[in-house]
Every structure is written in structure tokens, then in C-alpha cells.
Protein backbone atom coordinates (compact mmCIF):
# COMPACT_ATOMS: atom_id res chain seq x y z
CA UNK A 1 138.39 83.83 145.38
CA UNK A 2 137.50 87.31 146.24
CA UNK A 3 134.12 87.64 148.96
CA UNK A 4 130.60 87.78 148.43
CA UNK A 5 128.61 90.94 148.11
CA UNK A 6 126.90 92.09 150.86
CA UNK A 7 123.58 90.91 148.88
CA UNK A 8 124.75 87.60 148.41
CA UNK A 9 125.81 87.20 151.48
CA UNK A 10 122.63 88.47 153.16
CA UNK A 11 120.58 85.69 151.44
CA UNK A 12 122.77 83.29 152.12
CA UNK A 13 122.71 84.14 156.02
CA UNK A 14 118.91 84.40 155.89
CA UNK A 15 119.11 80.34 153.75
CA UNK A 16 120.86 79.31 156.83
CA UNK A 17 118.68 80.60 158.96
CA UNK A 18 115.42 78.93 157.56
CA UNK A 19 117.27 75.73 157.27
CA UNK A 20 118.39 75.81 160.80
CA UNK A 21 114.96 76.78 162.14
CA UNK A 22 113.78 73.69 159.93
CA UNK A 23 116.12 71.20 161.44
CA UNK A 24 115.06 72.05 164.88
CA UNK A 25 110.84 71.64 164.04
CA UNK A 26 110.93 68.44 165.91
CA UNK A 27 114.56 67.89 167.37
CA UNK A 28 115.49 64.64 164.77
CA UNK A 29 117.10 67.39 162.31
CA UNK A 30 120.79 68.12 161.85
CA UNK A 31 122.72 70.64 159.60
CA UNK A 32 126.74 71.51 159.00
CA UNK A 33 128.55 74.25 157.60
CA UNK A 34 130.14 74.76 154.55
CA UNK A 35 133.38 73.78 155.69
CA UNK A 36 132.43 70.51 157.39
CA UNK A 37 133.92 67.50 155.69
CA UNK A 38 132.71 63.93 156.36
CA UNK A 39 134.50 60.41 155.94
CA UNK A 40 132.78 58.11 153.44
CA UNK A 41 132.63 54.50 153.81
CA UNK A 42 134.88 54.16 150.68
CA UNK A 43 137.49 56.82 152.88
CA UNK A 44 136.85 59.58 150.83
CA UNK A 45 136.27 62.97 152.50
């Protein structure tokens, strides 16, 4: 998969940004990264 434009990628940098600031309003937020992968209770990741 070839990269994102540099327009694309500015938005999505700015996104992150907004939701970051929003999970830190009142300290009980929490965010990942793309690449994070989680165990479900059924094992599935």
C-alpha cells in the first residue's frame, strides 16, 4: 500500500491531535495507535 498524501496525512495528524487533547479533558481518557492490537475475551486480537 503506497503512503498517504501529504493532505491526508495532515488531517489525520491534526484528528489525532484533537482526540488526544480530548482524552486528557479530565485525566479518565485513553487512546492507542493504529497499530495497537488488543486480546479479546474470546482470544481474538
Amino acid at each position: 500500500m503506497p503512503p498517504t498524501g501529504s493532505e491526508t496525512d495532515e488531517r489525520n495528524f491534526n484528528l489525532i491531535g484533537q482526540l488526544w487533547a480530548w482524552t486528557q479533558q479530565d485525566g479518565t481518557g485513553v487512546g492507542f495507535g493504529s497499530s495497537g492490537g488488543f486480546t479479546l475475551p474470546n482470544s481474538a486480537v
